[in-house]
Protein backbone atom coordinates (compact mmCIF):
# COMPACT_ATOMS: atom_id res chain seq x y z
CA UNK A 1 141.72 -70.56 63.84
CA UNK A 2 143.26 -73.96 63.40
CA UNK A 3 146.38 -74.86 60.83
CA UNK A 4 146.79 -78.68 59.60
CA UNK A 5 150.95 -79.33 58.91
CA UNK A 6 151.39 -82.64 57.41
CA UNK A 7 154.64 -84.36 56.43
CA UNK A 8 154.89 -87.95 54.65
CA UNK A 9 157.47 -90.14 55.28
CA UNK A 10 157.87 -92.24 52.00
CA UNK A 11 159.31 -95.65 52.82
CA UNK A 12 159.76 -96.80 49.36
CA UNK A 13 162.33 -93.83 48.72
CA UNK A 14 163.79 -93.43 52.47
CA UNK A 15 162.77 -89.43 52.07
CA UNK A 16 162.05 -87.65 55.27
CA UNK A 17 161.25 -83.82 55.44
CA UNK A 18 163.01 -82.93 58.03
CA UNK A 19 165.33 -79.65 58.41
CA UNK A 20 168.72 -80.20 58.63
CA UNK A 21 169.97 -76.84 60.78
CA UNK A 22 167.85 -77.96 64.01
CA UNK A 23 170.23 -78.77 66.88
CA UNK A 24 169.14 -81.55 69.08
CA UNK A 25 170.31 -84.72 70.47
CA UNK A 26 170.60 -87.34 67.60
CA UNK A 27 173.46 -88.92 65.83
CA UNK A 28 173.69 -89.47 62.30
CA UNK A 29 175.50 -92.99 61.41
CA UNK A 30 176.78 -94.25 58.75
CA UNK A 31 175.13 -97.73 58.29
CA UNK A 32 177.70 -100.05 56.79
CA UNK A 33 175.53 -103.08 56.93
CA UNK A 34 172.32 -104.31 56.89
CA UNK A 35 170.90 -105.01 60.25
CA UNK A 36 168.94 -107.69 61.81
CA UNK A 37 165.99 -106.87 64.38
CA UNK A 38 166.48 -108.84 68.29
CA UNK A 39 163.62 -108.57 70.46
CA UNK A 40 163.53 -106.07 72.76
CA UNK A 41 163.59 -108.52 75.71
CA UNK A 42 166.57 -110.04 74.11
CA UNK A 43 168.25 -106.52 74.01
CA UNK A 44 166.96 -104.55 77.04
CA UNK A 45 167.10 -104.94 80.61
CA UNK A 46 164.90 -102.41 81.39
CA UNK A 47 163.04 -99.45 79.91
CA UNK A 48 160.94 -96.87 82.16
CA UNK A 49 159.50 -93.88 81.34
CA UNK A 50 157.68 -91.51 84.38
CA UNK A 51 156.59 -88.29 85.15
CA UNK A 52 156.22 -86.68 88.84
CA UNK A 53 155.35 -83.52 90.29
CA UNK A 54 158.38 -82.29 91.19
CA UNK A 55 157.35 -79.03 93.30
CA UNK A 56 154.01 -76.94 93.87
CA UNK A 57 154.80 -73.36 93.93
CA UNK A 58 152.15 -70.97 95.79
CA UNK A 59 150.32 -69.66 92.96
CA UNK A 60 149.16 -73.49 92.12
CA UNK A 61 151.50 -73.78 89.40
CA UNK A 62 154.16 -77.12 89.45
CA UNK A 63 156.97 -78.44 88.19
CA UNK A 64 156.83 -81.87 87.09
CA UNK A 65 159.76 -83.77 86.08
CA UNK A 66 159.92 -86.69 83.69
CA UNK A 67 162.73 -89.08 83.00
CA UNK A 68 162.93 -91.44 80.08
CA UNK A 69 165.92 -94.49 80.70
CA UNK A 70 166.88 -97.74 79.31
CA UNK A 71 169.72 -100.18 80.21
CA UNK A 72 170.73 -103.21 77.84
CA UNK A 73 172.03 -106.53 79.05
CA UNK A 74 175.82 -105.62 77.77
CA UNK A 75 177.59 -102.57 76.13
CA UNK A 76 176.23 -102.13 72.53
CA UNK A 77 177.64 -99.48 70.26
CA UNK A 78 174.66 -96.66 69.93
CA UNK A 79 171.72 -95.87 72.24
CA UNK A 80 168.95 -93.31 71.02
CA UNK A 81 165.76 -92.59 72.86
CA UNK A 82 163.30 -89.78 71.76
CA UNK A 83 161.12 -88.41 74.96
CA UNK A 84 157.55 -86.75 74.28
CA UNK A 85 155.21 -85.32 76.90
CA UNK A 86 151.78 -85.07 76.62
CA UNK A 87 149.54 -82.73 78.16
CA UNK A 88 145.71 -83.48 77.78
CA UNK A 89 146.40 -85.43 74.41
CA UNK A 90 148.73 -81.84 73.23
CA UNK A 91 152.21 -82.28 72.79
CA UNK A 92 154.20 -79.95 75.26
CA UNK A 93 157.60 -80.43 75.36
CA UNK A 94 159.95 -82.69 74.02
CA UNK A 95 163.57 -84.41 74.43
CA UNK A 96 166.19 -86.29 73.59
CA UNK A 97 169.83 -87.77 74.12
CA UNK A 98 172.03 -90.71 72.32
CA UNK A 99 174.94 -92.89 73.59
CA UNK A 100 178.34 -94.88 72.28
CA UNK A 101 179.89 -97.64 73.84
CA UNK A 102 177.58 -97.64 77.35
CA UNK A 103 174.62 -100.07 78.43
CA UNK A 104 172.59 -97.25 79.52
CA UNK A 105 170.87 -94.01 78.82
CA UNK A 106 168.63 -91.79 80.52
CA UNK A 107 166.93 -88.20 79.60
CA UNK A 108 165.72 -86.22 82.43
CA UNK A 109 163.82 -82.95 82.15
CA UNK A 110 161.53 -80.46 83.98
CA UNK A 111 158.75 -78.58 82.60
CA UNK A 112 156.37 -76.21 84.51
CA UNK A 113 152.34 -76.26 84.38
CA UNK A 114 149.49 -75.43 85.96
CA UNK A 115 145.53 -76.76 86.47
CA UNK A 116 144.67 -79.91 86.49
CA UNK A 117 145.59 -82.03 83.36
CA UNK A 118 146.64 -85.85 82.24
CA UNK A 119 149.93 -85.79 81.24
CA UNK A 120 151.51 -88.57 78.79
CA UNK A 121 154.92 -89.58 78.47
CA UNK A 122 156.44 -91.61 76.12
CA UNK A 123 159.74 -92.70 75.22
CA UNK A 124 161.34 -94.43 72.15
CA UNK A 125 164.12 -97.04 73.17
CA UNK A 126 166.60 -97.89 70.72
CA UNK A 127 169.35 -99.83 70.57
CA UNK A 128 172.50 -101.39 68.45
CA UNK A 129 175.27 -103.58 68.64
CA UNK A 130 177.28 -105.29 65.50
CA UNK A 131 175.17 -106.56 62.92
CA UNK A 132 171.81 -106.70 65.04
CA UNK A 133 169.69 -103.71 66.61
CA UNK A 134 166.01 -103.60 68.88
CA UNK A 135 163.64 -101.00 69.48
CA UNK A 136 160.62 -100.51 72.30
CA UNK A 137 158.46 -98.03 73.63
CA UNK A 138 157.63 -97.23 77.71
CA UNK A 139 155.40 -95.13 79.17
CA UNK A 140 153.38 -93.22 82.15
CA UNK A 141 150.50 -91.42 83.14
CA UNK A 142 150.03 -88.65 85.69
CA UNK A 143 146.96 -86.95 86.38
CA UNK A 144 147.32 -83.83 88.48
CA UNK A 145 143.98 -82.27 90.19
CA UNK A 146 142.81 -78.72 90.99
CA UNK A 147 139.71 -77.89 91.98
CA UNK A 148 137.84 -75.65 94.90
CA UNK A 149 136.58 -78.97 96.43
CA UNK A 150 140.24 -80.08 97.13
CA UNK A 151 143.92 -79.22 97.30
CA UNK A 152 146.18 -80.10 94.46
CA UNK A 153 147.30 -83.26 93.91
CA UNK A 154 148.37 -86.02 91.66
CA UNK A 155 147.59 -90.01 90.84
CA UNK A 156 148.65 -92.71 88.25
CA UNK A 157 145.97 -95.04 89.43
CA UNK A 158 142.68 -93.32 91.26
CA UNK A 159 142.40 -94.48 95.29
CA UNK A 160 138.96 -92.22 95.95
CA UNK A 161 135.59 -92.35 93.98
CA UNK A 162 136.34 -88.65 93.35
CA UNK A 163 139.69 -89.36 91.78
CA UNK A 164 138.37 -91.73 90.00
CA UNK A 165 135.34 -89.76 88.54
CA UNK A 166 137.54 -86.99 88.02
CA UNK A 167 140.07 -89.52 85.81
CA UNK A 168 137.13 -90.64 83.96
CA UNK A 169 135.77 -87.01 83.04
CA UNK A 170 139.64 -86.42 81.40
CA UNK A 171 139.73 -89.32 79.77
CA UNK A 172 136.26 -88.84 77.93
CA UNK A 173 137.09 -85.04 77.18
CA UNK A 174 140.69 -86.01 75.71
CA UNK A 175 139.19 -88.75 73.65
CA UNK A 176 136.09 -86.65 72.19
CA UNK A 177 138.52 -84.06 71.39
CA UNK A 178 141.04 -86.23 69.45
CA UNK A 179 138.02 -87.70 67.74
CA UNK A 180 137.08 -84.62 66.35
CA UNK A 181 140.25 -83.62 65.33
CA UNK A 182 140.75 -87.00 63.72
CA UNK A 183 137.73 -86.49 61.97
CA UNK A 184 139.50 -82.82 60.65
CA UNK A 185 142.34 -84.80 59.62
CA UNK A 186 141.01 -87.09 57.60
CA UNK A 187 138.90 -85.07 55.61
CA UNK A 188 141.31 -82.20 55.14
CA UNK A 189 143.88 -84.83 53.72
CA UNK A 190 141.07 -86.97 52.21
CA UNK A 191 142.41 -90.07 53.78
CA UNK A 192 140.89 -93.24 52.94
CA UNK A 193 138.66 -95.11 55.40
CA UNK A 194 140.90 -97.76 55.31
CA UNK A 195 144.12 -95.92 56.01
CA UNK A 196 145.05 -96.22 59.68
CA UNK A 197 144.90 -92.96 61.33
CA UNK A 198 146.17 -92.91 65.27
CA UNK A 199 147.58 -90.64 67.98
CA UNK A 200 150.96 -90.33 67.58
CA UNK A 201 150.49 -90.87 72.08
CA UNK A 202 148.65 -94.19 71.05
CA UNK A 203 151.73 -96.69 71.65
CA UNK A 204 148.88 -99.81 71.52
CA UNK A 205 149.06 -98.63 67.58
CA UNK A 206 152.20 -98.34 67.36
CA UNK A 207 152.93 -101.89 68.34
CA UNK A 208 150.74 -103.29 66.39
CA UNK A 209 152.23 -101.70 62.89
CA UNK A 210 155.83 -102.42 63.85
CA UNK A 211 154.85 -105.98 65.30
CA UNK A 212 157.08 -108.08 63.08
CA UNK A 213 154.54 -111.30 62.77
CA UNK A 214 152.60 -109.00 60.99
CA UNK A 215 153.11 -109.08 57.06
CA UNK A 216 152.13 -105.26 56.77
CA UNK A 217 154.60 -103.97 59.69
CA UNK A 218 156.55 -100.83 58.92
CA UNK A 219 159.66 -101.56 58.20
CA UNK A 220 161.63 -101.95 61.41
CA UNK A 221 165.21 -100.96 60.24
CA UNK A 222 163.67 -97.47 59.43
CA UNK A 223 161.78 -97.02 62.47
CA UNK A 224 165.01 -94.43 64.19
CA UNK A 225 165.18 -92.65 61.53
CA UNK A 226 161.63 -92.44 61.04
CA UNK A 227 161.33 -90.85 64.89
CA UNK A 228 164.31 -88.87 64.69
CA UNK A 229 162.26 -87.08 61.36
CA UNK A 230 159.11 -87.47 63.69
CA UNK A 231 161.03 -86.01 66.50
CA UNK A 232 162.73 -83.24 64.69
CA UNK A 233 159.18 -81.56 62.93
CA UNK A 234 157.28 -82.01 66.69
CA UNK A 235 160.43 -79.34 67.99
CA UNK A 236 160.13 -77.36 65.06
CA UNK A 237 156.77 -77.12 65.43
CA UNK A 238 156.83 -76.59 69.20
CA UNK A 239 159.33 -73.88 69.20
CA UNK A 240 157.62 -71.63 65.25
CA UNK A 241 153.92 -71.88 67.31
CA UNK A 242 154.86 -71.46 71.31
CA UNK A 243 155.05 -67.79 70.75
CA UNK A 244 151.82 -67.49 68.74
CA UNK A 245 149.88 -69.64 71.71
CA UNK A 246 149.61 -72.42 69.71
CA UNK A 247 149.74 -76.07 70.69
CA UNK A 248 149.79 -79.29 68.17
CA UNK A 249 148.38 -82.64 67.96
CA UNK A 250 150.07 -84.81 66.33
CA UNK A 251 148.79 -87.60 64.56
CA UNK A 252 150.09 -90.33 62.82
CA UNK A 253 148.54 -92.48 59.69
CA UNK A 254 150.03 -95.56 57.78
CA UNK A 255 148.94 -96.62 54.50
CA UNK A 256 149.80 -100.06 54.16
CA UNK A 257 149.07 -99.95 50.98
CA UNK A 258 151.54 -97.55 49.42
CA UNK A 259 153.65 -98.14 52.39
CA UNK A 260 153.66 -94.66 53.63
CA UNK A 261 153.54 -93.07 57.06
CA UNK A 262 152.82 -90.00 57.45
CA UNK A 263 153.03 -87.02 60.21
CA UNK A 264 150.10 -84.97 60.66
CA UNK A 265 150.21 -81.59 63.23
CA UNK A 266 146.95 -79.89 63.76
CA UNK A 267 147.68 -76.35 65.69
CA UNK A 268 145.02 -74.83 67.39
CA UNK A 269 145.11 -71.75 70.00
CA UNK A 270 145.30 -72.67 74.27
């Protein structure tokens, strides 16, 4: 049995469903001002994301860890950055840290696994000093093998034919199965055909609906708060379903039209 959770983010009225009680790492500011967007290469350094196996234990289970960092140019006043890990197109764990007064910031975690799987991380980078604030994603692959043919091991880029067949064979499965639950999606929520409907993993989408030569571009001095709500229901979903067995999906649409985004979870049993 599968369970669709949906939450809309209504830009027009700055209302987020989020749950207030949830402790995590983000800092709510009072904006004084209105702020102006700088490029991220203006504003940033560097920003990295990656993910490593960290340790194979006997029993072919691993511990990967995955770090999430970004430096700016100077000091600035407040750092975010929101850290998501993806496991075969599934989200499996989360994280998340904030800054004053420092150029940098990093978030470092470990998470344990097993069999072989493509893991995902992503990380939102945000930054702001005075009057003016940027925002950018990073992000890495890892695919970790398992199979009676060979011993485990990992790759972000294939070096054999068999890695690379093996890579291929994820990366078809993952896709046909976020097609289908696209296709759940949509028709549960009776989304238009014309309503953008993504991967919340897909950062190529992401960039294009915050890219601000485009006239129908989110708004950009929404777009922390708008992961912080994003980041808050992916926990709260992660930690009301781990105990049932149950992993989400998260995907993300954007009606340009009514100038909504909204979060869509579909839960289904591992």
């Amino acid at each position: 049995m599968t369970k669709l959770f949906y939450i809309a983010f209504s830009l027009l009225f700055l209302f987020f469903l989020v749950s207030n009680h949830i402790s995590l790492a983000t800092h709510e500011r009072n904006k004084e001002s209105e702020l102006s967007f700088q490029h991220p290469e203006d504003f940033f350094s560097d920003s990295t994301s990656t993910v490593e196996i960290l340790h194979i234990s006997d029993d072919d289970e691993y511990l990967l860890e995955w770090t999430g960092s970004s430096e700016t140019y100077n000091e600035v006043s407040f750092q975010q950055g929101f850290t998501l890990l993806f496991e075969d197109g599934y989200l499996k764990d989360t994280s998340s840290a904030w800054s004053e007064h420092q150029n940098d910031l990093n978030i470092t975690k470990q998470t344990k696994a097993e069999e072989s799987s493509r893991y995902h991380l992503l990380t939102f980078h945000y930054a702001e000093e005075n009057s003016e604030f940027s925002f950018g994603w990073s992000e890495d692959k890892l695919y970790v093998l398992d199979t009676p043919m060979t011993d485990m091991h990992s790759f972000k880029s294939p070096k054999s034919k068999e890695d690379k067949k093996a890579k291929n064979i994820l990366d078809a499965v993952i896709k046909q199965q976020q097609d289908h639950i696209e296709r759940i999606i949509r028709d549960e929520a009776n989304l238009p055909h014309d309503t953008l409907l993504f991967p919340l993993e897909d950062l190529n989408k992401w960039k294009m609906i915050t890219d601000p030569a485009s006239n129908n571009h989110l708004p950009l001095e929404q777009l922390e708060e708008m992961w912080g709500g994003i980041y808050k229901k992916l926990l709260e979903g992660n930690r009301k379903y781990r105990s049932e067995h149950k992993r989400g999906m998260p995907f993300i649409s954007w009606d340009e039209k009514q100038r909504k985004l909204s979060l869509f979870i579909h839960y289904s049993h591992y």
